[in-house]
N, C-alpha and C. Protein backbone atom coordinates (compact mmCIF):
# COMPACT_ATOMS: atom_id res chain seq x y z
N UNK A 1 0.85 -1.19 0.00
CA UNK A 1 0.00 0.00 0.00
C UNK A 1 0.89 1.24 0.00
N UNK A 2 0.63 2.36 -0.63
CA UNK A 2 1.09 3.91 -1.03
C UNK A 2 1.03 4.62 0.72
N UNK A 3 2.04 4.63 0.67
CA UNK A 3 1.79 6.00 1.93
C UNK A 3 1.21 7.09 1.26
N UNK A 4 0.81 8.03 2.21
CA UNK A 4 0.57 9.48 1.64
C UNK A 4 1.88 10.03 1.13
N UNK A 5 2.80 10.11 1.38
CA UNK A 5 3.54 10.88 1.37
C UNK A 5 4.09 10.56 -0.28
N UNK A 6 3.88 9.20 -0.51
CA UNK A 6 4.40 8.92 -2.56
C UNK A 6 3.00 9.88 -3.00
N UNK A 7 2.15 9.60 -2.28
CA UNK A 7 1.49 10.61 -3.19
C UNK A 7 1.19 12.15 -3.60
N UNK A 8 1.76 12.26 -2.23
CA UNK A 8 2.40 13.75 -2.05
C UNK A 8 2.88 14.45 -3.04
N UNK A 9 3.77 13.16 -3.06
CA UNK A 9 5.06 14.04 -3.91
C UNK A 9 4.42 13.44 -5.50
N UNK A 10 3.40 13.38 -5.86
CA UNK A 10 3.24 13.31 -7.33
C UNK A 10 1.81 14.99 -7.14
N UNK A 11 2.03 16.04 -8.58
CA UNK A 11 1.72 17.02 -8.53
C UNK A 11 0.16 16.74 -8.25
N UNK A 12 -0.56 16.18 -8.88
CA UNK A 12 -1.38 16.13 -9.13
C UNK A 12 -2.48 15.86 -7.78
N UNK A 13 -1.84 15.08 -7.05
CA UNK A 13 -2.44 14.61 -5.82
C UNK A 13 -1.72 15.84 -4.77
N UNK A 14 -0.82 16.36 -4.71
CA UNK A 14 -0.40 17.71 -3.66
C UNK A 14 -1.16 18.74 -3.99
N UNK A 15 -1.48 19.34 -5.66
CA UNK A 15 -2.59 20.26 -5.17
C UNK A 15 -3.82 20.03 -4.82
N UNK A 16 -4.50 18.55 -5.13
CA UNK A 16 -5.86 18.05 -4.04
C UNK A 16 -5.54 18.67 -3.20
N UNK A 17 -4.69 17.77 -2.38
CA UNK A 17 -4.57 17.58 -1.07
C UNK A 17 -4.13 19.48 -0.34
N UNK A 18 -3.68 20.49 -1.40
CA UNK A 18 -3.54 21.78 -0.61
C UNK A 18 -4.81 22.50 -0.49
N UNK A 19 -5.29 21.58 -1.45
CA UNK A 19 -7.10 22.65 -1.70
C UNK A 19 -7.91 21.89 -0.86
N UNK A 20 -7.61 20.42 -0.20
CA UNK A 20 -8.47 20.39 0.92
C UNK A 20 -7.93 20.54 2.45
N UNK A 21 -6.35 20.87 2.33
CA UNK A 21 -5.86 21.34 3.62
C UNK A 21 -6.79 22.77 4.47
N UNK A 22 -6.67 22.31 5.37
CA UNK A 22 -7.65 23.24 6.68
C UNK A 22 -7.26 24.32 6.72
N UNK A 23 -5.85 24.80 6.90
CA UNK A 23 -6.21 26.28 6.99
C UNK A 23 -6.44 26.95 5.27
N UNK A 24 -5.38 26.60 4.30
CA UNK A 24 -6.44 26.57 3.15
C UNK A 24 -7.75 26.78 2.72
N UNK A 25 -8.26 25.93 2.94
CA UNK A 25 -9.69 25.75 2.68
C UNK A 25 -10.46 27.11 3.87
N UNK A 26 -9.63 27.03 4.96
CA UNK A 26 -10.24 28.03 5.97
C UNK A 26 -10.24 29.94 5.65
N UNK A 27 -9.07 30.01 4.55
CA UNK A 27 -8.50 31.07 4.14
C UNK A 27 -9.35 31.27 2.63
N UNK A 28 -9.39 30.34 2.14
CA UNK A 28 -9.84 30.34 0.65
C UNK A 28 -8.99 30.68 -0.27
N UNK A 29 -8.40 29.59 -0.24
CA UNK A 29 -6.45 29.48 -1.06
C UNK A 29 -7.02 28.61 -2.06
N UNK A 30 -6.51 28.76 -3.12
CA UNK A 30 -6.86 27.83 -3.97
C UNK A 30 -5.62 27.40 -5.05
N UNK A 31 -5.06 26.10 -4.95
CA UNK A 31 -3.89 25.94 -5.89
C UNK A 31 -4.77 25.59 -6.88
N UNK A 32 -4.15 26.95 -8.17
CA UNK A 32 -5.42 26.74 -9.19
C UNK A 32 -4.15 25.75 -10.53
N UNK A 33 -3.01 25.84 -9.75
CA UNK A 33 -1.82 24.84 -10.85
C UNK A 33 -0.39 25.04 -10.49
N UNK A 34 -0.16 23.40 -10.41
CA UNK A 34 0.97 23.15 -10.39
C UNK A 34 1.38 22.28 -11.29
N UNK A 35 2.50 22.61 -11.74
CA UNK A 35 3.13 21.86 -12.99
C UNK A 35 3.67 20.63 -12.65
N UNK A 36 3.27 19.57 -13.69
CA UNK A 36 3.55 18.19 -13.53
C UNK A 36 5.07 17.80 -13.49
N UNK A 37 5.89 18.59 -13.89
CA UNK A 37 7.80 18.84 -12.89
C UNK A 37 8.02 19.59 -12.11
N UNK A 38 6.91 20.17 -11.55
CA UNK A 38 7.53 21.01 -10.46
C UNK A 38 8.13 22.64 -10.66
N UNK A 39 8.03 23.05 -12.06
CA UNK A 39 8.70 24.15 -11.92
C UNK A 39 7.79 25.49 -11.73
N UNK A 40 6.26 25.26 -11.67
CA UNK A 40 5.73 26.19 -11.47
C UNK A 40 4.20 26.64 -10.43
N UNK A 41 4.35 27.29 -9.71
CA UNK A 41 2.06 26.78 -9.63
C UNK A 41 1.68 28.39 -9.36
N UNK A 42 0.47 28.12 -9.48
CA UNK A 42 -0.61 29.35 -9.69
C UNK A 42 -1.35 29.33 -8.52
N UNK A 43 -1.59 29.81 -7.52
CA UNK A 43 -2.60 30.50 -6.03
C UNK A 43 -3.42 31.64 -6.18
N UNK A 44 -4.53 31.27 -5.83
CA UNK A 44 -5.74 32.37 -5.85
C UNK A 44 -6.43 32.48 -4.64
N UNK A 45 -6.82 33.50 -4.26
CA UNK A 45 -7.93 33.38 -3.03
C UNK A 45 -8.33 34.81 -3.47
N UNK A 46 -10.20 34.31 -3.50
CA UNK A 46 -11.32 35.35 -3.35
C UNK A 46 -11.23 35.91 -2.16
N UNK A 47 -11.79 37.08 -2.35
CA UNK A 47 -12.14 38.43 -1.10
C UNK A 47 -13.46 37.59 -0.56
N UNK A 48 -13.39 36.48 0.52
CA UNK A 48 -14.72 36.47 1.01
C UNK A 48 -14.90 36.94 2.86
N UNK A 49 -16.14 37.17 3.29
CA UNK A 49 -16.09 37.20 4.68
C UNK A 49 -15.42 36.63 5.74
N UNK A 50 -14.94 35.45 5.30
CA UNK A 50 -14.39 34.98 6.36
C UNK A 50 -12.53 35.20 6.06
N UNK A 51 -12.19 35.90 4.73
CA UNK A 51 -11.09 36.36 4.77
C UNK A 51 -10.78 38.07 4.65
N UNK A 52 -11.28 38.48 5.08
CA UNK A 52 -11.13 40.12 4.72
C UNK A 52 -11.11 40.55 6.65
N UNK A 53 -10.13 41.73 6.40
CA UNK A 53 -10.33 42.40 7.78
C UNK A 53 -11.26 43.35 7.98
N UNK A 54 -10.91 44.21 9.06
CA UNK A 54 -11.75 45.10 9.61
C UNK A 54 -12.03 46.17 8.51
N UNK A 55 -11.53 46.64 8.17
CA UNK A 55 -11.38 47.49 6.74
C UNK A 55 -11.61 46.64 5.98
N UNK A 56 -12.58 45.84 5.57
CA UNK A 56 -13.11 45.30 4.33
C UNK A 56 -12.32 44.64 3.52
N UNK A 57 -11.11 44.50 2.99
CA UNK A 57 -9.78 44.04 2.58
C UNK A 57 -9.43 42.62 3.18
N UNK A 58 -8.54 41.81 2.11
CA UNK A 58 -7.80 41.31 2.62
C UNK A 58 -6.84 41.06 3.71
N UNK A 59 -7.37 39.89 4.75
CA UNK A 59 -6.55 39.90 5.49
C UNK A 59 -4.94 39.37 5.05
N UNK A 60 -4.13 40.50 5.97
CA UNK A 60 -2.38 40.37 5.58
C UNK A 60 -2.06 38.75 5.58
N UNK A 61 -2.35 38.37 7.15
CA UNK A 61 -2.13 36.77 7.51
C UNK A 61 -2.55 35.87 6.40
N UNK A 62 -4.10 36.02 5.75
CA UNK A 62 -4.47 34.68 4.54
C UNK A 62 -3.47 35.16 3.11
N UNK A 63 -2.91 36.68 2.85
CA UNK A 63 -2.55 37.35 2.22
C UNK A 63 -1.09 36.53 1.96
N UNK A 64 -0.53 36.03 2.83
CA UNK A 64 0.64 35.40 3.40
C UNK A 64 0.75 34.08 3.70
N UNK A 65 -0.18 33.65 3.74
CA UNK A 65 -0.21 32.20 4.25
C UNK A 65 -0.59 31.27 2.57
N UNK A 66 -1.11 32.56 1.71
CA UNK A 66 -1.56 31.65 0.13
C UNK A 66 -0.23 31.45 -0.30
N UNK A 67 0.85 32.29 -0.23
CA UNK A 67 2.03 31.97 -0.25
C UNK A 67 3.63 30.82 0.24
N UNK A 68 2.90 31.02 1.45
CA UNK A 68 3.77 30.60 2.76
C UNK A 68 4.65 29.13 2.02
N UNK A 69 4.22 27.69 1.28
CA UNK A 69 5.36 27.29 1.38
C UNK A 69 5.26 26.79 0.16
N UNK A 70 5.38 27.48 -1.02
CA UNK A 70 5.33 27.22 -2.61
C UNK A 70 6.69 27.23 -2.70
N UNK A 71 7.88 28.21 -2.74
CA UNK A 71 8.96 27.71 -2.97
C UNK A 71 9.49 26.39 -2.51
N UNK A 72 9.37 26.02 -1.35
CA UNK A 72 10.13 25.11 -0.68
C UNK A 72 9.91 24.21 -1.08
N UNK A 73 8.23 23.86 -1.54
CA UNK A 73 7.69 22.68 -2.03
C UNK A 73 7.79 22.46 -3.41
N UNK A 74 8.27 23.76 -4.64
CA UNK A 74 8.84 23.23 -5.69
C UNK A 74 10.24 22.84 -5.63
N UNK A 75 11.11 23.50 -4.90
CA UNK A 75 12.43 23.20 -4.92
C UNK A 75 12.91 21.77 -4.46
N UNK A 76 11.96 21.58 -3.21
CA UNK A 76 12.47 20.15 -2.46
C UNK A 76 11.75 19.07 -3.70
N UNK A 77 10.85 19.31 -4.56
CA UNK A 77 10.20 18.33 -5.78
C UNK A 77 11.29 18.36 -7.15
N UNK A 78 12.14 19.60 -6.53
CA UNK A 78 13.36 19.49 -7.82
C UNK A 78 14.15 18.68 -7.91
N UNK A 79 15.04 19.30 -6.31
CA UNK A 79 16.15 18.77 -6.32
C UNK A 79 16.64 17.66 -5.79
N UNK A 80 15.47 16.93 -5.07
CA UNK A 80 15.36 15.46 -4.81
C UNK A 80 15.81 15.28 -3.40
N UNK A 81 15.77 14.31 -2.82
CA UNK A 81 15.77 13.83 -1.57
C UNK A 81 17.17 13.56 -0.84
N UNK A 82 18.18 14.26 -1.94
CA UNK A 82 19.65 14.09 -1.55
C UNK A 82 19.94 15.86 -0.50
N UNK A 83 19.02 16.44 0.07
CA UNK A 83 18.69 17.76 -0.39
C UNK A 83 17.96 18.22 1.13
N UNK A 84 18.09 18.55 2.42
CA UNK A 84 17.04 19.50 3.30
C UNK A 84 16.96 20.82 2.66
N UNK A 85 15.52 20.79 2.61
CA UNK A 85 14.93 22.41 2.39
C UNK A 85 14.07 23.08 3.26
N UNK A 86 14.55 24.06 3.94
CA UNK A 86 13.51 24.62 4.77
C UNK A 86 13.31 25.99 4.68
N UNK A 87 12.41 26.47 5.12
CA UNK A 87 11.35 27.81 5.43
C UNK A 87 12.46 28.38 5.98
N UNK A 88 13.29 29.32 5.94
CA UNK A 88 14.32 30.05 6.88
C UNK A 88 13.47 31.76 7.31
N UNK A 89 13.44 32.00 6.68
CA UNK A 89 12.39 33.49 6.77
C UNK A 89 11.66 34.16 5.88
N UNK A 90 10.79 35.00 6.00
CA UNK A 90 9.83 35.51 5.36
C UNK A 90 9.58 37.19 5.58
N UNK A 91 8.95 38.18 4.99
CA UNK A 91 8.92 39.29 5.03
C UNK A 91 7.71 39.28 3.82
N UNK A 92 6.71 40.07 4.47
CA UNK A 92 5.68 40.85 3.68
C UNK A 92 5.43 41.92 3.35
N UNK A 93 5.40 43.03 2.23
CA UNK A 93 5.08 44.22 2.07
C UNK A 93 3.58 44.31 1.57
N UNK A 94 2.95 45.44 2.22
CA UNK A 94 1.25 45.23 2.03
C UNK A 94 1.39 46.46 0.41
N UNK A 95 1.39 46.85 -0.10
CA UNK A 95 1.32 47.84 -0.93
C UNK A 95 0.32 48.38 -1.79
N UNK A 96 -1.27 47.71 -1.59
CA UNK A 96 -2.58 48.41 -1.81
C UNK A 96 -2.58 47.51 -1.63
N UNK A 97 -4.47 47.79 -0.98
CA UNK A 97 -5.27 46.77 -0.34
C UNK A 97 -5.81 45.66 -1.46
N UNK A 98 -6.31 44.91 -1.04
CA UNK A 98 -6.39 43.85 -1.95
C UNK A 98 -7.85 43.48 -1.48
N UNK A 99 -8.29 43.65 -2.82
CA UNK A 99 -10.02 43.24 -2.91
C UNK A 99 -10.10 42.86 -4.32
N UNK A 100 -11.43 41.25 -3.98
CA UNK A 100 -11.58 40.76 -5.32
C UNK A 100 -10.17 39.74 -5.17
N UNK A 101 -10.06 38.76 -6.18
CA UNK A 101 -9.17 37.86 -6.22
C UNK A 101 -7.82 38.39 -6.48
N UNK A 102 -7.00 37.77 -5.62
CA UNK A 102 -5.53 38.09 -5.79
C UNK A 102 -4.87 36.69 -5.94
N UNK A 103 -3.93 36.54 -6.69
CA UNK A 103 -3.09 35.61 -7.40
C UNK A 103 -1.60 36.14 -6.99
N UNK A 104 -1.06 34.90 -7.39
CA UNK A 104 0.37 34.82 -7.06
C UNK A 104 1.10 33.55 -7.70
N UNK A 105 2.17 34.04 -8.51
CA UNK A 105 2.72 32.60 -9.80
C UNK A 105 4.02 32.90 -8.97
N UNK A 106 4.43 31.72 -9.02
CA UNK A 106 5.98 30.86 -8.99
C UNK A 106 6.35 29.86 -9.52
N UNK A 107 7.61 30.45 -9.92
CA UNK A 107 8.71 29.33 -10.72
C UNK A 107 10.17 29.30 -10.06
N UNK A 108 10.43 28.21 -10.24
CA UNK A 108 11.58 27.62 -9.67
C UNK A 108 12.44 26.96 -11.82
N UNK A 109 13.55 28.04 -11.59
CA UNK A 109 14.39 27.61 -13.19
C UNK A 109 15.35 26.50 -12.71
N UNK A 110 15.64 26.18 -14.00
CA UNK A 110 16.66 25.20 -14.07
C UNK A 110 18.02 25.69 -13.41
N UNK A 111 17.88 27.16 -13.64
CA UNK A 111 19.96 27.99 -13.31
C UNK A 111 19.39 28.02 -12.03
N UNK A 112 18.35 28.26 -11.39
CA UNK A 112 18.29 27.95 -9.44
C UNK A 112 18.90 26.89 -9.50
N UNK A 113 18.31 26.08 -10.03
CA UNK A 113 18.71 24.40 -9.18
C UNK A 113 20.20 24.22 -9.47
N UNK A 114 20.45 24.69 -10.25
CA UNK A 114 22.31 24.70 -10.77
C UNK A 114 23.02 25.65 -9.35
N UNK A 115 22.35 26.93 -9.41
CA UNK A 115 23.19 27.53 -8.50
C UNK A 115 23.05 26.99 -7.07
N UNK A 116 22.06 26.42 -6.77
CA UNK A 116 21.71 25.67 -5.11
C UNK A 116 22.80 24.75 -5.55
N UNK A 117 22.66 23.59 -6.42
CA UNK A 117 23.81 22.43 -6.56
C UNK A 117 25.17 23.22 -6.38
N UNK A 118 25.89 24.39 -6.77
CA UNK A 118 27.27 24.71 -6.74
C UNK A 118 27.44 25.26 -5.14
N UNK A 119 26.35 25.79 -5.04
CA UNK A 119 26.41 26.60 -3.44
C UNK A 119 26.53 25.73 -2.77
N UNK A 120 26.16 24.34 -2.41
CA UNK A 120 26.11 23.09 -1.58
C UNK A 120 26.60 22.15 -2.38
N UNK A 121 27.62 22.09 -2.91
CA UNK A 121 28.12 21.35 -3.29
C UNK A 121 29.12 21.12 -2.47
N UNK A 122 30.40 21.44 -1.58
CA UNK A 122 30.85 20.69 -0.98
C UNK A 122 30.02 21.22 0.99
N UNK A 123 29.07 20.47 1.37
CA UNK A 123 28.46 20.35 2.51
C UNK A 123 28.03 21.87 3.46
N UNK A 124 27.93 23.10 2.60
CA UNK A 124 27.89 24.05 2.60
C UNK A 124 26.42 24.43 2.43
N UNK A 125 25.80 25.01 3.79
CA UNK A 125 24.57 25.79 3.39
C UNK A 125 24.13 26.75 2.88
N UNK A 126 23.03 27.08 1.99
CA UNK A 126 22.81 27.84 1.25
C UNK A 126 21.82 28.25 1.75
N UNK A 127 21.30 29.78 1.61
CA UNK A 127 20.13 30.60 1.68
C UNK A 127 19.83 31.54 0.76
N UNK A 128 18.98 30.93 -0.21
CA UNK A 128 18.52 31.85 -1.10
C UNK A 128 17.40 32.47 -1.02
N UNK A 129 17.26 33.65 -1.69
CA UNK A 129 16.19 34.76 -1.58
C UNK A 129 15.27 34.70 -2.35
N UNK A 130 14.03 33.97 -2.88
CA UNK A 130 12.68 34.18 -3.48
C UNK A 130 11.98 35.33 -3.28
N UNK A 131 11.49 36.01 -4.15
CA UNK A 131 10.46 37.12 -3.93
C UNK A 131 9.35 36.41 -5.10
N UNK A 132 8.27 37.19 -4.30
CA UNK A 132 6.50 36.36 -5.44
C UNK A 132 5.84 38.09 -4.85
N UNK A 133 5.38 38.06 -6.26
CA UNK A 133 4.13 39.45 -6.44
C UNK A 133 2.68 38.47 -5.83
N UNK A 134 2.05 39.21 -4.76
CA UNK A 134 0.18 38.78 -5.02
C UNK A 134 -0.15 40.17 -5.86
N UNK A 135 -0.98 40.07 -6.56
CA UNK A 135 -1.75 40.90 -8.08
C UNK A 135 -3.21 40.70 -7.79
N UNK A 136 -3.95 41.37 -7.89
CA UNK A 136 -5.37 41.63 -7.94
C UNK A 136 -5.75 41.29 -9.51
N UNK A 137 -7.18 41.42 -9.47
CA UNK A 137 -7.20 41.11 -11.17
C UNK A 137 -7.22 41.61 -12.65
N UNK A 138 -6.75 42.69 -11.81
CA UNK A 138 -6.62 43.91 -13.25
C UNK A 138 -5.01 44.08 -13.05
N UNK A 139 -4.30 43.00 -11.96
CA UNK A 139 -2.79 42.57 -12.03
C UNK A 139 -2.01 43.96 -11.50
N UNK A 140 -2.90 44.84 -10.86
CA UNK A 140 -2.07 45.50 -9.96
C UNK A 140 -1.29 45.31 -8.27
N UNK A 141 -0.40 45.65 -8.33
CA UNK A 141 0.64 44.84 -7.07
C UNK A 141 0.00 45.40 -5.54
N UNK A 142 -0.62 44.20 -5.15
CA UNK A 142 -1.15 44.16 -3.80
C UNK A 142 -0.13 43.85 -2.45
N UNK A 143 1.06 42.72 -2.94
CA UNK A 143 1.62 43.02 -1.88
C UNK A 143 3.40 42.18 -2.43
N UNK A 144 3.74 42.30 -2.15
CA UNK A 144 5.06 41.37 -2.44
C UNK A 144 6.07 40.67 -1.03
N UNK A 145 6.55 39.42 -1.46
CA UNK A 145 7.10 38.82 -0.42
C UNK A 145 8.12 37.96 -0.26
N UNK A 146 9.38 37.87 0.46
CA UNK A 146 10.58 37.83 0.37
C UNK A 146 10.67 36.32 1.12
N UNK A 147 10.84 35.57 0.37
CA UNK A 147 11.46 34.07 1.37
C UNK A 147 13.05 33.29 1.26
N UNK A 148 12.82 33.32 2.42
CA UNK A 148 14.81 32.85 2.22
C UNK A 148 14.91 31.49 2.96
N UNK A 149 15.48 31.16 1.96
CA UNK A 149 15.15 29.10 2.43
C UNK A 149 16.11 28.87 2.77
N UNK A 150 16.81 27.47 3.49
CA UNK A 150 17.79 27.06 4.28
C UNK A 150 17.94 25.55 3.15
N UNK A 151 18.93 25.53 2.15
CA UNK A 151 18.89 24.56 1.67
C UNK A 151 20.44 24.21 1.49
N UNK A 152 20.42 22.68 2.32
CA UNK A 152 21.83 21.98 2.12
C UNK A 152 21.87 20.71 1.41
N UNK A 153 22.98 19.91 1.44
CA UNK A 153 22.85 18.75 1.07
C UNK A 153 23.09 17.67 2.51
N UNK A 154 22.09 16.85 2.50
CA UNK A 154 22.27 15.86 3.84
C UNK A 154 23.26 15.07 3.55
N UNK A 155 23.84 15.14 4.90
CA UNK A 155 25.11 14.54 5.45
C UNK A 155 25.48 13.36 4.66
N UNK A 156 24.45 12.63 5.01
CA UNK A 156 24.56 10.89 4.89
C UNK A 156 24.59 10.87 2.97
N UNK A 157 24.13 11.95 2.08
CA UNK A 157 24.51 11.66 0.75
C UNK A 157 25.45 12.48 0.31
N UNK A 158 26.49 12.60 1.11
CA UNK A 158 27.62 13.52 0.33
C UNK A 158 28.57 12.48 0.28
């Protein structure tokens, strides 16, 4: 029998499984695509009541959380299991309010995965800097956000 976790890691069954994850589903995140190698996916979440703040708007937190771990989860689907990748930090800029659907695309290139491989190539950690636009739907910039991942190569495969 399949653990979850083989199925995880095939695209098709990880964005199910993000569109029926709880806080997800609680936020109204929607992985509207992820690419069947990993190099790209698409996030949406509608302006509804149970995500907008006091000021009518998007809340910052669901604003942030549609984001929260798309790099890590294309990169660790890249560069394979020879590989820890983690969440190291994050930074949000709000830069107009966000009403109505806001989106947010990421890609992970081939020259990343080259430059992570040279940076950790001899047992050396790397922290690289991702930035992702959220866009409203006339694709004006609602907020932008800075993630810096902790990615080495594990011990036991060097």
């Amino acid at each position: 029998m399949k653990s979850l976790k083989t199925y995880l890691n095939q695209p098709k069954f990880l964005r199910i499984f993000l569109n029926w994850y709880g806080p997800y589903r609680g936020a109204g995140v929607k992985v509207r695509h992820l690419a069947d190698d990993f190099t790209s996916a698409t996030v949406d979440m509608p302006l509804r009541w149970y995500n907008r703040n006091y000021v009518g708007t998007h809340f910052g937190g669901s604003l942030y959380s549609m984001i929260d771990p798309f790099h890590m989860l294309l990169i660790m689907n890249r560069i394979g299991r020879d590989y820890v990748v983690w969440d190291k930090s994050a930074e949000i800029e709000f830069i107009s309010p966000g009403r109505g659907t806001v989106t947010a695309h990421f890609e992970v290139t081939e020259q990343e995965l080259e430059t992570i491989r040279e940076k950790t190539a001899n047992g050396q950690k790397y922290l690289p800097t991702f930035t992702v636009d959220i866009k409203d739907e006339q694709g004006k910039l609602v907020a932008t956000a800075k993630k810096v991942l902790y990615i080495r190569k594990k011990r036991d495969a060097e």
